[in-house]
C-alpha atoms as a PDB file:
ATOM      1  CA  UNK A   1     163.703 252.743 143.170  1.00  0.00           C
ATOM      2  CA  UNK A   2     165.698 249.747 144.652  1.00  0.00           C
ATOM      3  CA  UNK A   3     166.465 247.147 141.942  1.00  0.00           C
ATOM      4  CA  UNK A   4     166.309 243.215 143.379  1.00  0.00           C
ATOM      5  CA  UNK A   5     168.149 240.383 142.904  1.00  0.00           C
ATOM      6  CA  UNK A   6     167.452 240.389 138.909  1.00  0.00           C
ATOM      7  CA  UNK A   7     168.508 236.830 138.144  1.00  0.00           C
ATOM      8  CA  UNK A   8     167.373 235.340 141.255  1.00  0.00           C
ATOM      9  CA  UNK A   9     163.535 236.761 140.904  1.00  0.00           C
ATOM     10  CA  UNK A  10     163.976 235.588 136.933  1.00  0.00           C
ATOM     11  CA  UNK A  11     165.213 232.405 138.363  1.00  0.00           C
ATOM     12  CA  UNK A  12     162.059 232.297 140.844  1.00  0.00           C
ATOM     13  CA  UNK A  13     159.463 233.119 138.559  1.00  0.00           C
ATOM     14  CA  UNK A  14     160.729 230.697 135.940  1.00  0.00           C
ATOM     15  CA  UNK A  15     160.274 227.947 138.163  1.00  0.00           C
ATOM     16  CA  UNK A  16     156.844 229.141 139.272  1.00  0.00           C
ATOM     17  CA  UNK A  17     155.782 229.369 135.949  1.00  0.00           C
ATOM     18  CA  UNK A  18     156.676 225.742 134.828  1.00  0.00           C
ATOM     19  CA  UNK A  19     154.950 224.420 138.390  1.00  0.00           C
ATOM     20  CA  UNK A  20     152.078 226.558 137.279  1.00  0.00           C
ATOM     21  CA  UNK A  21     152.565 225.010 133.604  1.00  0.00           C
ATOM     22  CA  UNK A  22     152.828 221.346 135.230  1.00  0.00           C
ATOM     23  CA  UNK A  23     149.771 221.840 137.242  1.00  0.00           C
ATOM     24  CA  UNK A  24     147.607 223.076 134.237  1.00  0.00           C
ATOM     25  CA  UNK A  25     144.433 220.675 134.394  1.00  0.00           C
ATOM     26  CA  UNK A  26     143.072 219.057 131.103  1.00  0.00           C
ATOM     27  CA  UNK A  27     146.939 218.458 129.563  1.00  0.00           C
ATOM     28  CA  UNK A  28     149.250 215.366 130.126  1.00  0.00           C
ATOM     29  CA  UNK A  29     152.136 217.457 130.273  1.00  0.00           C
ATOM     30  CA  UNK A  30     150.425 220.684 131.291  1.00  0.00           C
ATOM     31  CA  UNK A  31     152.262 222.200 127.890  1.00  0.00           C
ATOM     32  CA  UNK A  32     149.000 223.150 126.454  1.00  0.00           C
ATOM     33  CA  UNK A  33     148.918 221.433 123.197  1.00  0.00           C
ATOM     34  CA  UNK A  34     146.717 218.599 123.442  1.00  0.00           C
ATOM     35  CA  UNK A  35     143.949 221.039 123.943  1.00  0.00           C
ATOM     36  CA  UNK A  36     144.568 222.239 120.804  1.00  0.00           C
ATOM     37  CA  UNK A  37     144.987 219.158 118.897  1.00  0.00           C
ATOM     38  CA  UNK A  38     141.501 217.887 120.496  1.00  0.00           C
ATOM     39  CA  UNK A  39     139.544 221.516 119.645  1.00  0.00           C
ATOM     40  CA  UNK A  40     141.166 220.983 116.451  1.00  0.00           C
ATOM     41  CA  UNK A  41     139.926 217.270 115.858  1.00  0.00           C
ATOM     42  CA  UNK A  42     136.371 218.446 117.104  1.00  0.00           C
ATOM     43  CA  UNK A  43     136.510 221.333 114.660  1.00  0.00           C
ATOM     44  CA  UNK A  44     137.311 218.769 111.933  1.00  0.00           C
ATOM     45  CA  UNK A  45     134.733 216.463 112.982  1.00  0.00           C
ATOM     46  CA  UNK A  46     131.716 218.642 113.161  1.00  0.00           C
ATOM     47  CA  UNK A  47     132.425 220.677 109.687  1.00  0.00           C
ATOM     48  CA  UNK A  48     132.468 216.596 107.931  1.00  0.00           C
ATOM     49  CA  UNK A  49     129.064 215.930 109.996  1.00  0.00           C
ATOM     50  CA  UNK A  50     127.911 219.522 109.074  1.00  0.00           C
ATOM     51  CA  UNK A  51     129.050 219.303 105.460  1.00  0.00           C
ATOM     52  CA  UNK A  52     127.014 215.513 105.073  1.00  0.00           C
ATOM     53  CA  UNK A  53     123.931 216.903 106.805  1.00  0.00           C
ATOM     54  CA  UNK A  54     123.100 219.822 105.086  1.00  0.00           C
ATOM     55  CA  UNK A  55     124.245 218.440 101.266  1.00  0.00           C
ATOM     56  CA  UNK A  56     121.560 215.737 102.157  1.00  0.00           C
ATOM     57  CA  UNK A  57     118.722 217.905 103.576  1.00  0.00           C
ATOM     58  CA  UNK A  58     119.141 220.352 100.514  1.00  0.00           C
ATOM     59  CA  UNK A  59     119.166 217.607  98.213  1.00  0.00           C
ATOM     60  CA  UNK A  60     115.901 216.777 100.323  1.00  0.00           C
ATOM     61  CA  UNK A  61     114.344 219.965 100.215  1.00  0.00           C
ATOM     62  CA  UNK A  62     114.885 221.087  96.333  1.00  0.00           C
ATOM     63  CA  UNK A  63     113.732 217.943  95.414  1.00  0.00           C
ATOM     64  CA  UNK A  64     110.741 218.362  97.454  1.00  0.00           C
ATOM     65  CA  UNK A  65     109.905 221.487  95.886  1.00  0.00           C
ATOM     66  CA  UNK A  66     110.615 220.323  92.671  1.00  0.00           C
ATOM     67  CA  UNK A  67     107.909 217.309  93.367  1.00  0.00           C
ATOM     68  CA  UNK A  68     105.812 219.955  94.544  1.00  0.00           C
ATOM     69  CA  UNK A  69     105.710 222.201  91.973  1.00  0.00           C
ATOM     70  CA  UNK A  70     105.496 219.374  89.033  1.00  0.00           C
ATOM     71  CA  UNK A  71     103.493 217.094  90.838  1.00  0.00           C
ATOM     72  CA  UNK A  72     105.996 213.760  90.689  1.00  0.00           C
ATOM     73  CA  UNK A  73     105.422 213.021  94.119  1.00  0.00           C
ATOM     74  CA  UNK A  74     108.243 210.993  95.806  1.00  0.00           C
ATOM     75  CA  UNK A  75     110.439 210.524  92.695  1.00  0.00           C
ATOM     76  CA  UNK A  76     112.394 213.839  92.237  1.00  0.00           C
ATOM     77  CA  UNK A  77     112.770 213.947  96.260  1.00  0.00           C
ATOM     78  CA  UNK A  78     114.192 210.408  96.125  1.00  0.00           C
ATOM     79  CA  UNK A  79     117.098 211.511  93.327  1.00  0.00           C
ATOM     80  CA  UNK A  80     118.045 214.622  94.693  1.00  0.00           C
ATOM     81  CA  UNK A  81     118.197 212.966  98.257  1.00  0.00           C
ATOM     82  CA  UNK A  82     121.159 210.239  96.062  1.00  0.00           C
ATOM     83  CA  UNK A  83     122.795 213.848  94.631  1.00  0.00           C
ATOM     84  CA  UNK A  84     122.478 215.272  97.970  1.00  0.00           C
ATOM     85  CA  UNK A  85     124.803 211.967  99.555  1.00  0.00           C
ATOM     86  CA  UNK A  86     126.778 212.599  96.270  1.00  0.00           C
ATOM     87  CA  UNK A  87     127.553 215.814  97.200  1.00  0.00           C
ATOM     88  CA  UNK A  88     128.305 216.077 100.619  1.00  0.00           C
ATOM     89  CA  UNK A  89     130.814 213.157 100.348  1.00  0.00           C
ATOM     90  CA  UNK A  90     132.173 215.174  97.322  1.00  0.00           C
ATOM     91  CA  UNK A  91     132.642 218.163  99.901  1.00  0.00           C
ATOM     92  CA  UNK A  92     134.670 215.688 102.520  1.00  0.00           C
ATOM     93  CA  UNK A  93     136.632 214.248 100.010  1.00  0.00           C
ATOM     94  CA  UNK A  94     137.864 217.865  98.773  1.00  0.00           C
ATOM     95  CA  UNK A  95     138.159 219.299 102.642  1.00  0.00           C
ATOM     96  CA  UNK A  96     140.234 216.013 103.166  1.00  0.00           C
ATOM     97  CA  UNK A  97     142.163 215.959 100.657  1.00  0.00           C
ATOM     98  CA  UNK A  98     143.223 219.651 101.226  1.00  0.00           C
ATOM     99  CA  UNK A  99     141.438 221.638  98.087  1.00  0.00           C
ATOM    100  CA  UNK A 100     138.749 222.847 100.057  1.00  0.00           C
ATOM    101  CA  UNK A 101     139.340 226.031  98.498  1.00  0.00           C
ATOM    102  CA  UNK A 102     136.775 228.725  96.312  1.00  0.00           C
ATOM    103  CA  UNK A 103     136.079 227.940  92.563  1.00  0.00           C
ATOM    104  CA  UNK A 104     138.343 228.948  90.352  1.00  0.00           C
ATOM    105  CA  UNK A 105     141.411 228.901  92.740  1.00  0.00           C
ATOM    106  CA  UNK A 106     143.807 225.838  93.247  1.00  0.00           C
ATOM    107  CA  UNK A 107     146.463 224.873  95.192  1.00  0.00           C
ATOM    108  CA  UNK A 108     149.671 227.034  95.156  1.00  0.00           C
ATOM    109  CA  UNK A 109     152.272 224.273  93.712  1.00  0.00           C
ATOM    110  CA  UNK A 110     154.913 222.619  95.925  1.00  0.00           C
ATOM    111  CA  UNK A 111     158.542 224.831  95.926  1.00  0.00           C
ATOM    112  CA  UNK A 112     161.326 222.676  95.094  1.00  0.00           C
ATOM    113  CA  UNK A 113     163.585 222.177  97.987  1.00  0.00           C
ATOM    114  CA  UNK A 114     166.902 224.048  96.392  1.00  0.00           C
ATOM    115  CA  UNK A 115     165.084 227.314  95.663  1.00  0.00           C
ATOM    116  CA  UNK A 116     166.014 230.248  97.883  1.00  0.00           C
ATOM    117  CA  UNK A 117     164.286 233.336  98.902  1.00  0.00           C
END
């Protein structure tokens, strides 16, 4: 086997690849990473819709059962439907603000700046 021109075909295919890069439809800069700023926004976006939409229609539906089963027509359905809201803006408010994490676990707490692994 011959060898080529090592830093030359390096040199080559470096600039290819950042034409390549530059030409990359769907980015400004073609570096990739507004794609994945905008799949993450839309990921963040449809888990606060998701969250509000199914806190209210469970609210919705136990308290429709619950007015079933006892008779109370529309009143249990109407104040589960208000603990429903409650609840899914509950759920946003704790993905927000970062604790969207299982019962019974918190946050790890911040390291001081000075400590050293």
């Amino acid at each position: 086997m011959s060898e080529h021109n090592t830093p030359d075909d390096l040199t080559s295919l470096g600039r290819r690849l950042d034409e390549a890069r530059r030409d990359r439809r769907g980015t400004a800069e073609g570096d990739g990473k507004n794609d994945h700023a905008l799949n993450s926004a839309l990921g963040v976006g449809f888990r606060i819709g998701l969250e509000l939409v199914v806190a209210v229609a469970a609210g919705l539906g136990f308290g429709w059962l619950i007015d079933k089963g006892l008779g109370t027509k529309p009143w249990a359905m109407m104040g589960f439907l208000f603990v429903g809201i409650a609840v899914g803006m509950l759920n946003v408010f704790r993905f927000m603000k970062g604790m969207g994490l299982a019962a019974g676990y918190s946050a790890p707490a911040p390291r001081e700046k000075d400590e050293e692994d």
